[in-house]
PDB file of N, CA and C in Angstrom:
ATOM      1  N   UNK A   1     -29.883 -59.404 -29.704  1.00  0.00           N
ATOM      2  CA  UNK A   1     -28.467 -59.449 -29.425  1.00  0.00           C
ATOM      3  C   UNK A   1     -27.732 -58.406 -30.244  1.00  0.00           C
ATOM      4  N   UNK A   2     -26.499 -57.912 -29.818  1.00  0.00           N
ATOM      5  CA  UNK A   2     -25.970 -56.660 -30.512  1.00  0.00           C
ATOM      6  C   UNK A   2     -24.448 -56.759 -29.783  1.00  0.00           C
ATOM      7  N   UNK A   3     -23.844 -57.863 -30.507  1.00  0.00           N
ATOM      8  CA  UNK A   3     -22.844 -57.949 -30.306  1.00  0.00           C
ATOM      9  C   UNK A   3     -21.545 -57.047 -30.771  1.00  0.00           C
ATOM     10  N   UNK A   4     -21.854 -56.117 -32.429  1.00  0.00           N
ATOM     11  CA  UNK A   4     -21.249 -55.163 -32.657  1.00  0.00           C
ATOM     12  C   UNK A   4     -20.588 -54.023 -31.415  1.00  0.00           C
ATOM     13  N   UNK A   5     -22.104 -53.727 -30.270  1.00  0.00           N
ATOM     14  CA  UNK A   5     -21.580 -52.579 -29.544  1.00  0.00           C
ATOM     15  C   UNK A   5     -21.481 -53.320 -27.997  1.00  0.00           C
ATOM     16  N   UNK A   6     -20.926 -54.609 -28.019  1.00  0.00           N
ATOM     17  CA  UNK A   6     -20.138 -55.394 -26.735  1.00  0.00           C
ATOM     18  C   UNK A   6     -21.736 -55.675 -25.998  1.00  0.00           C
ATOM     19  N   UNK A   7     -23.052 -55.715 -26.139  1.00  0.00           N
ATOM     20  CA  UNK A   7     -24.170 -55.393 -25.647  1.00  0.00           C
ATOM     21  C   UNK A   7     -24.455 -56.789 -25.843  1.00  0.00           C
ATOM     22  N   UNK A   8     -24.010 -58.358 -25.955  1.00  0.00           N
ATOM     23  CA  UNK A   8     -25.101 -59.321 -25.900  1.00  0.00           C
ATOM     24  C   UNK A   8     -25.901 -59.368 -24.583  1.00  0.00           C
ATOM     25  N   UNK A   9     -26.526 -60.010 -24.605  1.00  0.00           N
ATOM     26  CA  UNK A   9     -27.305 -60.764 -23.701  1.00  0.00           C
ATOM     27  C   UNK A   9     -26.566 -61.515 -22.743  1.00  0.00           C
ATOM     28  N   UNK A  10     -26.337 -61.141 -21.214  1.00  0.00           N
ATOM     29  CA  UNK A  10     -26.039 -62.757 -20.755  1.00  0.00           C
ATOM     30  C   UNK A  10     -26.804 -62.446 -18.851  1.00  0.00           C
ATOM     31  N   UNK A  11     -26.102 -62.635 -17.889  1.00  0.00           N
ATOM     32  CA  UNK A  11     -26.944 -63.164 -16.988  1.00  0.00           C
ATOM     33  C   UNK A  11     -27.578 -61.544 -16.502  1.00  0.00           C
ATOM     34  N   UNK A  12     -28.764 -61.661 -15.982  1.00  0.00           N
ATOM     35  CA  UNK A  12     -29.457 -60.844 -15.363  1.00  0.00           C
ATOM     36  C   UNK A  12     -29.195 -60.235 -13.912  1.00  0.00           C
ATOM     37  N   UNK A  13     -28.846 -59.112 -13.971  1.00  0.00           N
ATOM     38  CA  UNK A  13     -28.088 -58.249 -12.476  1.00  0.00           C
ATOM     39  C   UNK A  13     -29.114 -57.352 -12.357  1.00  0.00           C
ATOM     40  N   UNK A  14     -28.669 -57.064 -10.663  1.00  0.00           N
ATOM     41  CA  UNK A  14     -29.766 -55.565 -10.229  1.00  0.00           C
ATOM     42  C   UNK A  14     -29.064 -54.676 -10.016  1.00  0.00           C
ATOM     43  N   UNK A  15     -29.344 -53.451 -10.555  1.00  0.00           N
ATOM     44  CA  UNK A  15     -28.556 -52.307 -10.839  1.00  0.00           C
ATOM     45  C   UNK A  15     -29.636 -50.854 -10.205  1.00  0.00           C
ATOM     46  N   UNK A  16     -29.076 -50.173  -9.229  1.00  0.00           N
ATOM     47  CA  UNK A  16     -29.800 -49.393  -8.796  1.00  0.00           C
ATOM     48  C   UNK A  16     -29.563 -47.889  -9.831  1.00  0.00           C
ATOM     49  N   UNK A  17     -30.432 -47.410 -10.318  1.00  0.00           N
ATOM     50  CA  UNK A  17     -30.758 -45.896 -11.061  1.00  0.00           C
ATOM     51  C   UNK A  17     -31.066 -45.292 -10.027  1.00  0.00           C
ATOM     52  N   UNK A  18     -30.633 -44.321  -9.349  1.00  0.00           N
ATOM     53  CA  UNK A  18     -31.350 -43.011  -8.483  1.00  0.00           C
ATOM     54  C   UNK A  18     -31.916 -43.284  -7.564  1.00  0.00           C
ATOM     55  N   UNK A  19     -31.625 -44.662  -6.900  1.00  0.00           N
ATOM     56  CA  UNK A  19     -32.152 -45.146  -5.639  1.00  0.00           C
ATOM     57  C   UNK A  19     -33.308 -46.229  -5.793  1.00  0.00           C
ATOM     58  N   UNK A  20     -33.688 -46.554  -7.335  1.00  0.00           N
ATOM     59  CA  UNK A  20     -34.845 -47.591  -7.373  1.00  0.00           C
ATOM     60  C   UNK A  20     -33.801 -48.870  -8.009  1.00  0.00           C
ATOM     61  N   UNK A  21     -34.087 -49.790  -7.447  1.00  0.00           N
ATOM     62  CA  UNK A  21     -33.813 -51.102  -8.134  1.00  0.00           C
ATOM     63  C   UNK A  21     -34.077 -51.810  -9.823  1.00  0.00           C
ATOM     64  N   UNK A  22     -33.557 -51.760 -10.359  1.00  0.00           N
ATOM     65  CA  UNK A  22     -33.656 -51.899 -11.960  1.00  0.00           C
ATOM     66  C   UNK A  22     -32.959 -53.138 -12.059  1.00  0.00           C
ATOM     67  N   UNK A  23     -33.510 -53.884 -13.356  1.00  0.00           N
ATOM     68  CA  UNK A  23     -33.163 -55.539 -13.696  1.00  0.00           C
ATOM     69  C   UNK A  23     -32.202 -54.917 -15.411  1.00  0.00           C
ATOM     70  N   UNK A  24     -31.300 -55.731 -15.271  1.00  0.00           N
ATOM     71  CA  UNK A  24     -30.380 -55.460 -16.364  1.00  0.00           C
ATOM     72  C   UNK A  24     -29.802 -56.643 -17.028  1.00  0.00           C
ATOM     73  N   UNK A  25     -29.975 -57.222 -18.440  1.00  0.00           N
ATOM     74  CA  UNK A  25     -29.345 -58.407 -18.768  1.00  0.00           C
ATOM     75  C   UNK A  25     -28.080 -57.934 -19.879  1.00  0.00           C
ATOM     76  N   UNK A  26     -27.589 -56.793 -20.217  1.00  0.00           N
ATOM     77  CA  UNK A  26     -26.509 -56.836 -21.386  1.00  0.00           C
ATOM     78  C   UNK A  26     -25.163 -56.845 -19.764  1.00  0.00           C
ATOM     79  N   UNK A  27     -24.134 -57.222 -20.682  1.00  0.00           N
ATOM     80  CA  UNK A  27     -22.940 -56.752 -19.937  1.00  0.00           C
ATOM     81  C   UNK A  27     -22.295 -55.547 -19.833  1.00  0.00           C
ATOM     82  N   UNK A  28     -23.014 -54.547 -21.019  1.00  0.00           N
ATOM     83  CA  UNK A  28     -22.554 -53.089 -20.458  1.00  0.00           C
ATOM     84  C   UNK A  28     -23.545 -52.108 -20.393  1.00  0.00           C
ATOM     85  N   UNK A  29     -23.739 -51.116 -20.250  1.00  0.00           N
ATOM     86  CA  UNK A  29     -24.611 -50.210 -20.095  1.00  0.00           C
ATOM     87  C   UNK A  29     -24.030 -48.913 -20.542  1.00  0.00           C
ATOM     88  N   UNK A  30     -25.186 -47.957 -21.558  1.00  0.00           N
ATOM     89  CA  UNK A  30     -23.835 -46.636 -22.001  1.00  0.00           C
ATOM     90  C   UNK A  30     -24.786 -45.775 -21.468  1.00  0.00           C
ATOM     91  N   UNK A  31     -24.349 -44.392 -21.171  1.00  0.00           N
ATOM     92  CA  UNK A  31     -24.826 -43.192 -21.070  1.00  0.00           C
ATOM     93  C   UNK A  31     -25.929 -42.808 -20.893  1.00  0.00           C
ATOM     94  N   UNK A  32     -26.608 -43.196 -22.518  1.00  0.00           N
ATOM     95  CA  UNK A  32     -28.186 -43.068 -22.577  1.00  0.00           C
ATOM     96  C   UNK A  32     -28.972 -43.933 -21.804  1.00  0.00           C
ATOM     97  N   UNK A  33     -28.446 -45.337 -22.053  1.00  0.00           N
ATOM     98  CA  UNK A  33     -29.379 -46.222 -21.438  1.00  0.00           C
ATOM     99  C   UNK A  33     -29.356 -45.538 -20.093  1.00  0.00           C
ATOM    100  N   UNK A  34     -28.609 -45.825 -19.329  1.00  0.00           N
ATOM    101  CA  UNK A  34     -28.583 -44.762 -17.347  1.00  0.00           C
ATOM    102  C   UNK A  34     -29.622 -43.874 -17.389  1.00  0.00           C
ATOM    103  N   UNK A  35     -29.384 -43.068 -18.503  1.00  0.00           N
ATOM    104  CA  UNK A  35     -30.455 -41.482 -18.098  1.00  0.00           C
ATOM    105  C   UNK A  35     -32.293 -42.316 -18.335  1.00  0.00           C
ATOM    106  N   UNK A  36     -32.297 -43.397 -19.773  1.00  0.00           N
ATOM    107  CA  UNK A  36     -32.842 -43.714 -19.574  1.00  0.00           C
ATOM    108  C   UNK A  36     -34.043 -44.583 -18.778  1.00  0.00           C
ATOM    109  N   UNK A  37     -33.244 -45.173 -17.886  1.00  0.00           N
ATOM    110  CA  UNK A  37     -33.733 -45.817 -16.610  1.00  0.00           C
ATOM    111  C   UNK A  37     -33.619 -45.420 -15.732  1.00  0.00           C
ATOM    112  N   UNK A  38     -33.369 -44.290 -15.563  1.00  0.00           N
ATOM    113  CA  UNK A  38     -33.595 -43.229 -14.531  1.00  0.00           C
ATOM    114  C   UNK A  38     -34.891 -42.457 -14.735  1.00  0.00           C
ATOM    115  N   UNK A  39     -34.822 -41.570 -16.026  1.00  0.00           N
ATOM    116  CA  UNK A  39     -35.359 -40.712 -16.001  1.00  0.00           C
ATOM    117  C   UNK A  39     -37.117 -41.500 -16.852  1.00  0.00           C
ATOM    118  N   UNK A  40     -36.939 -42.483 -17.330  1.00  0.00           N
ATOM    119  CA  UNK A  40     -38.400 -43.265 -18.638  1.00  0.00           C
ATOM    120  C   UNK A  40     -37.745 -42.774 -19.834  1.00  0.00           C
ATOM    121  N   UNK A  41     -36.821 -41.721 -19.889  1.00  0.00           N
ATOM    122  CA  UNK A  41     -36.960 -41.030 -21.188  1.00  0.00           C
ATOM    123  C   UNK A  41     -35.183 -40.006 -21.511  1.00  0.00           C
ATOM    124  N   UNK A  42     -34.887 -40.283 -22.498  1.00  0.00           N
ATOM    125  CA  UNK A  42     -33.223 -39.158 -22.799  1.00  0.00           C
ATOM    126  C   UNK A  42     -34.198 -38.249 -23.784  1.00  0.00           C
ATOM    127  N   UNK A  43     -33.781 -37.136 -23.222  1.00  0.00           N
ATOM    128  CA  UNK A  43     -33.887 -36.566 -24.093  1.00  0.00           C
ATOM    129  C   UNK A  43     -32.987 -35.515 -24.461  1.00  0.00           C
ATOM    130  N   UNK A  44     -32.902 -35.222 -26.019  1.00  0.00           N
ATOM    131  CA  UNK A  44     -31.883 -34.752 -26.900  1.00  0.00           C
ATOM    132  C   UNK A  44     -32.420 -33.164 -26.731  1.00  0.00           C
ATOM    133  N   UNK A  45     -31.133 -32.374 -26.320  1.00  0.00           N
ATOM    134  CA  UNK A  45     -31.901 -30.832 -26.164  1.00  0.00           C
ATOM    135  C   UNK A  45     -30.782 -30.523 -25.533  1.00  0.00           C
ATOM    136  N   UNK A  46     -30.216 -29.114 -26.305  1.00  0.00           N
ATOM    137  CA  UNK A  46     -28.518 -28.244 -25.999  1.00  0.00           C
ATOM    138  C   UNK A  46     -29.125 -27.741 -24.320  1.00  0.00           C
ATOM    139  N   UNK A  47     -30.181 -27.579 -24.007  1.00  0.00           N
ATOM    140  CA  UNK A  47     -30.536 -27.181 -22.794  1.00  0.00           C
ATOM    141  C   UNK A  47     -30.546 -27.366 -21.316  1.00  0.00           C
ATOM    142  N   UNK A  48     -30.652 -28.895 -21.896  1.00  0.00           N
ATOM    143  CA  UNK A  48     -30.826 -30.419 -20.898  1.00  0.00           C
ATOM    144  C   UNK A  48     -29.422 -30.801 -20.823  1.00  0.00           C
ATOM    145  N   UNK A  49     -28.830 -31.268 -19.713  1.00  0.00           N
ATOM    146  CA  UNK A  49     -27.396 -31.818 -19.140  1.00  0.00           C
ATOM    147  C   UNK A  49     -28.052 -32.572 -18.539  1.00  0.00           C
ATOM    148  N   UNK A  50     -26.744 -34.023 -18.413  1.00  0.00           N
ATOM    149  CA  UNK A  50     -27.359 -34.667 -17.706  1.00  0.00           C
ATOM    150  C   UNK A  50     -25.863 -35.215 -17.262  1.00  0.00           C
ATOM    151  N   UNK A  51     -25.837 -35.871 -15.687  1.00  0.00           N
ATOM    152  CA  UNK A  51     -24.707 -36.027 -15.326  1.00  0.00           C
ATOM    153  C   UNK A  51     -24.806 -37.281 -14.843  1.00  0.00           C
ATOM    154  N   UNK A  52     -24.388 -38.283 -15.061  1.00  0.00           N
ATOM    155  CA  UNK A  52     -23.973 -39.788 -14.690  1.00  0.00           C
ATOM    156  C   UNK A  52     -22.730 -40.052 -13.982  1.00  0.00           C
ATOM    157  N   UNK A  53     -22.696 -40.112 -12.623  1.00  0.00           N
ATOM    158  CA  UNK A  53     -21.804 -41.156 -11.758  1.00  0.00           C
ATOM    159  C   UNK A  53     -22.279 -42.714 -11.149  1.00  0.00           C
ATOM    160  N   UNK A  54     -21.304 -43.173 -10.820  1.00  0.00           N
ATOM    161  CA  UNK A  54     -21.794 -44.590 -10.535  1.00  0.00           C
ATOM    162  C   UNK A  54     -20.644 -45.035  -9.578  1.00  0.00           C
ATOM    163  N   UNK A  55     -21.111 -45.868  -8.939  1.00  0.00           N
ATOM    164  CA  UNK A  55     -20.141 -46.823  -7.771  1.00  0.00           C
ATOM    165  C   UNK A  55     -20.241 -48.255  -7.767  1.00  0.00           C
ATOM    166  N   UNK A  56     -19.514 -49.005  -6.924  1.00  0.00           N
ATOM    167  CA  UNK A  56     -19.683 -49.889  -6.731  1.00  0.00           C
ATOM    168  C   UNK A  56     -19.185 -51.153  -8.376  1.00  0.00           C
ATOM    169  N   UNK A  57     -18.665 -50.326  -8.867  1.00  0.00           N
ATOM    170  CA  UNK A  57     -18.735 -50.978 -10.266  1.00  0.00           C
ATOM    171  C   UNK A  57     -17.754 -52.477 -10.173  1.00  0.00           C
ATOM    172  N   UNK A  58     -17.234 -52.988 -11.315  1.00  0.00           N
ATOM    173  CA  UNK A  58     -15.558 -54.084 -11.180  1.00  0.00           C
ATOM    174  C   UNK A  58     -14.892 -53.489 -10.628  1.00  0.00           C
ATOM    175  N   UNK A  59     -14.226 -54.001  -9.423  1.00  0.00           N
ATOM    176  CA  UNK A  59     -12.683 -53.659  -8.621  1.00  0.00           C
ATOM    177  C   UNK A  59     -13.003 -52.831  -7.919  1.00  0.00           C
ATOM    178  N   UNK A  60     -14.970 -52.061  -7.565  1.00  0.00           N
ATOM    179  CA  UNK A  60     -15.329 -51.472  -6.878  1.00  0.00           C
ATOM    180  C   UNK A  60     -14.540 -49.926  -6.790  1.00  0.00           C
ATOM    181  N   UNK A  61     -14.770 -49.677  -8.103  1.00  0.00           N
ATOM    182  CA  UNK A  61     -14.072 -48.386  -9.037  1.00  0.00           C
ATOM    183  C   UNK A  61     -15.294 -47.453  -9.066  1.00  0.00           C
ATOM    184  N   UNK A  62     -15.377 -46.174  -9.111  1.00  0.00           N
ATOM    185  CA  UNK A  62     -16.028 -45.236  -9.378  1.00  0.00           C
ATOM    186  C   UNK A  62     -15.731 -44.088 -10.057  1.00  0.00           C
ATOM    187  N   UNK A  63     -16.865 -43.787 -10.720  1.00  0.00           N
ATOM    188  CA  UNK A  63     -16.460 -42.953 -11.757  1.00  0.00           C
ATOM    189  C   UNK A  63     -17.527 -42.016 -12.496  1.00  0.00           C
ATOM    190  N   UNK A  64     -17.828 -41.353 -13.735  1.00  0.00           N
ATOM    191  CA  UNK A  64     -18.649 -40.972 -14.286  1.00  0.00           C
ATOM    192  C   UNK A  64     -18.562 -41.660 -15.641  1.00  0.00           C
ATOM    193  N   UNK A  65     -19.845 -41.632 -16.350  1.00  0.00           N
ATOM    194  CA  UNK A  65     -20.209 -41.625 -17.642  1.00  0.00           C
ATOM    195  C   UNK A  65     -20.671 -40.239 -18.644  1.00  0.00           C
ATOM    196  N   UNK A  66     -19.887 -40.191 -19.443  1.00  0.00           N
ATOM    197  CA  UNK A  66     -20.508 -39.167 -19.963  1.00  0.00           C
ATOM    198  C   UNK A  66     -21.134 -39.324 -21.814  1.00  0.00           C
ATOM    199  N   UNK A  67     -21.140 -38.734 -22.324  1.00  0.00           N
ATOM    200  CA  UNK A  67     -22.627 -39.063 -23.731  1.00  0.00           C
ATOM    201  C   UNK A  67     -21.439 -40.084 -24.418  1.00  0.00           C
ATOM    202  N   UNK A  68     -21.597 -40.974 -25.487  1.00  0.00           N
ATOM    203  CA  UNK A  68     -21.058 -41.845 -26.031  1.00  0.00           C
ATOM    204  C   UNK A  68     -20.137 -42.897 -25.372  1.00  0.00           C
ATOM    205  N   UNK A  69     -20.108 -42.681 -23.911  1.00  0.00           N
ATOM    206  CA  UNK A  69     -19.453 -43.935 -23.043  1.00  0.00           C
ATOM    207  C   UNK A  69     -20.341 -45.235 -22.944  1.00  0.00           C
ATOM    208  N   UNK A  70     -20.054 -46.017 -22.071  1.00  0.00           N
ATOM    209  CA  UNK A  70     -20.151 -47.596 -21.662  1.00  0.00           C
ATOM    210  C   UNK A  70     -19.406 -47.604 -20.884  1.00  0.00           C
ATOM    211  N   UNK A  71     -20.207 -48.231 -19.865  1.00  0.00           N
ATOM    212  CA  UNK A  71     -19.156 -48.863 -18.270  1.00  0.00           C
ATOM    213  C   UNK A  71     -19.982 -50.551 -18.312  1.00  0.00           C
ATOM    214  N   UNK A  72     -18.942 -51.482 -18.052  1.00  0.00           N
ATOM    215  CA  UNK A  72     -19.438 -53.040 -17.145  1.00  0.00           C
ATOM    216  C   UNK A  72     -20.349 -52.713 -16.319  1.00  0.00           C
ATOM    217  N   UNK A  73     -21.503 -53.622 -16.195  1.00  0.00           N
ATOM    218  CA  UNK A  73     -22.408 -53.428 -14.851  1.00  0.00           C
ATOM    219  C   UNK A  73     -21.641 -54.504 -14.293  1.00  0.00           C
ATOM    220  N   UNK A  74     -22.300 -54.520 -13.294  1.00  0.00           N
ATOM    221  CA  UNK A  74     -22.041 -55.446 -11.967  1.00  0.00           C
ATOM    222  C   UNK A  74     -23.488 -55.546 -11.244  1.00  0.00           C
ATOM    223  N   UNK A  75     -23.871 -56.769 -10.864  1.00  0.00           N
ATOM    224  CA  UNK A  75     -24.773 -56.315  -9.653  1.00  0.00           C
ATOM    225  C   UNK A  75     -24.892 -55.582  -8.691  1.00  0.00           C
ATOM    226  N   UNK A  76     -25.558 -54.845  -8.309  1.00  0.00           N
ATOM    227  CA  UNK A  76     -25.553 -53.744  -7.167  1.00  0.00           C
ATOM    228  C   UNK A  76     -24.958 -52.795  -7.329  1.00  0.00           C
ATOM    229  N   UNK A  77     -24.409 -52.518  -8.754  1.00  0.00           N
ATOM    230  CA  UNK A  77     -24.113 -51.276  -8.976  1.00  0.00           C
ATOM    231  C   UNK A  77     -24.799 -50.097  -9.145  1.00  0.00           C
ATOM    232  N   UNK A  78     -24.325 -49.080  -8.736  1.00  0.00           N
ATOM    233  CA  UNK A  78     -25.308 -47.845  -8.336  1.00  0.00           C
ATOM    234  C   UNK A  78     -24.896 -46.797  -9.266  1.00  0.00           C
ATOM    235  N   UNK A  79     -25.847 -46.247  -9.912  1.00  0.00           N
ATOM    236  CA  UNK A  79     -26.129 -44.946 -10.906  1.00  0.00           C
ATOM    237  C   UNK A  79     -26.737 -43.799 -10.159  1.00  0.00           C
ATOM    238  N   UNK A  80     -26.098 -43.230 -10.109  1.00  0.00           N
ATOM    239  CA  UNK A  80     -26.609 -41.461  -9.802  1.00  0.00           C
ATOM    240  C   UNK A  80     -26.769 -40.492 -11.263  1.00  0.00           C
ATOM    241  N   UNK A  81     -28.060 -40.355 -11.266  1.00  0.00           N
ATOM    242  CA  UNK A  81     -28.235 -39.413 -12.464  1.00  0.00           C
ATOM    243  C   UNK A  81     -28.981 -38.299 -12.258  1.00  0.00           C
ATOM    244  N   UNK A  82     -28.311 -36.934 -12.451  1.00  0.00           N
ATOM    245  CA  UNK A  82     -28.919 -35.953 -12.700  1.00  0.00           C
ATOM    246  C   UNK A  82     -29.110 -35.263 -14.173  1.00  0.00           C
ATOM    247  N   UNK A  83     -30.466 -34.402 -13.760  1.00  0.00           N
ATOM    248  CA  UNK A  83     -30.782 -33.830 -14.972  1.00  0.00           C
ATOM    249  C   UNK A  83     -30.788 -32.090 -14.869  1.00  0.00           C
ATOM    250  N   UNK A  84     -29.893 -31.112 -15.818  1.00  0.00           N
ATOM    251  CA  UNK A  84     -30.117 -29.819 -15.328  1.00  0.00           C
ATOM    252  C   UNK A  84     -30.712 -29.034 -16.288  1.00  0.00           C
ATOM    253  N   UNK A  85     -31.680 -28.316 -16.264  1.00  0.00           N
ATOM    254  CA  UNK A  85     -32.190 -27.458 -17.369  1.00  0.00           C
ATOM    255  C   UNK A  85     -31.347 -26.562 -16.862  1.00  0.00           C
ATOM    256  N   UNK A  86     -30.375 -25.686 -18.438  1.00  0.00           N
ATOM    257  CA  UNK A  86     -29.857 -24.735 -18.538  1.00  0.00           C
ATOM    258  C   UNK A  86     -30.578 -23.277 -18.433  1.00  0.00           C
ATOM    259  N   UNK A  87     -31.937 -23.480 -19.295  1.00  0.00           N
ATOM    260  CA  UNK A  87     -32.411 -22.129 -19.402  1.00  0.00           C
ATOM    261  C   UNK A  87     -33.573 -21.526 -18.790  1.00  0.00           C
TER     262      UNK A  87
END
C-alpha cells in the first residue's frame, strides 16, 4: 500500500495499454507505470520519448500524460503509448 502517492489498493479494473487488456488494482496510474505496461520496461534515456494519451477516462475525458503525472483509472480505460528513438 502507498498511500503517500494516492496509490492504495482498492477494487481491480481492466485497463487496455496499446490494445492488450491489462488488470489494474491502485486508483491511479502515473506515466511510468503506462509506458510500463505497455512497453515490460521504462526506460530512462534523453533519446527515448515516450508519449501517453488515454480515453475513456472519469466524465469520459481525454487527455495525455506526461513524465511525473497521474490520471484516475477507470475500467476500460484506454492507454495509447508510443515510444520514439530520437537518434
Amino acid at each position: 500500500m502507498d498511500k503517500e502517492n494516492g496509490n492504495e489498493e482498492h477494487k481491480e479494473v481492466t485497463i487496455i495499454a496499446n490494445a492488450r487488456e491489462k488488470k489494474w488494482n491502485k486508483k491511479e496510474i502515473s506515466y511510468k507505470e503506462v509506458i510500463e505496461l505497455a512497453f515490460g520496461e521504462y526506460i530512462e534515456n534523453e533519446n527515448i520519448e515516450y508519449t501517453v494519451a488515454y480515453s475513456r477516462a472519469h466524465g469520459d475525458k481525454n487527455g495525455t500524460l506526461i513524465k511525473g503525472e497521474s490520471v484516475k483509472v477507470k475500467d476500460g480505460m484506454i492507454f495509447n503509448v508510443n515510444k520514439t528513438d530520437k537518434s
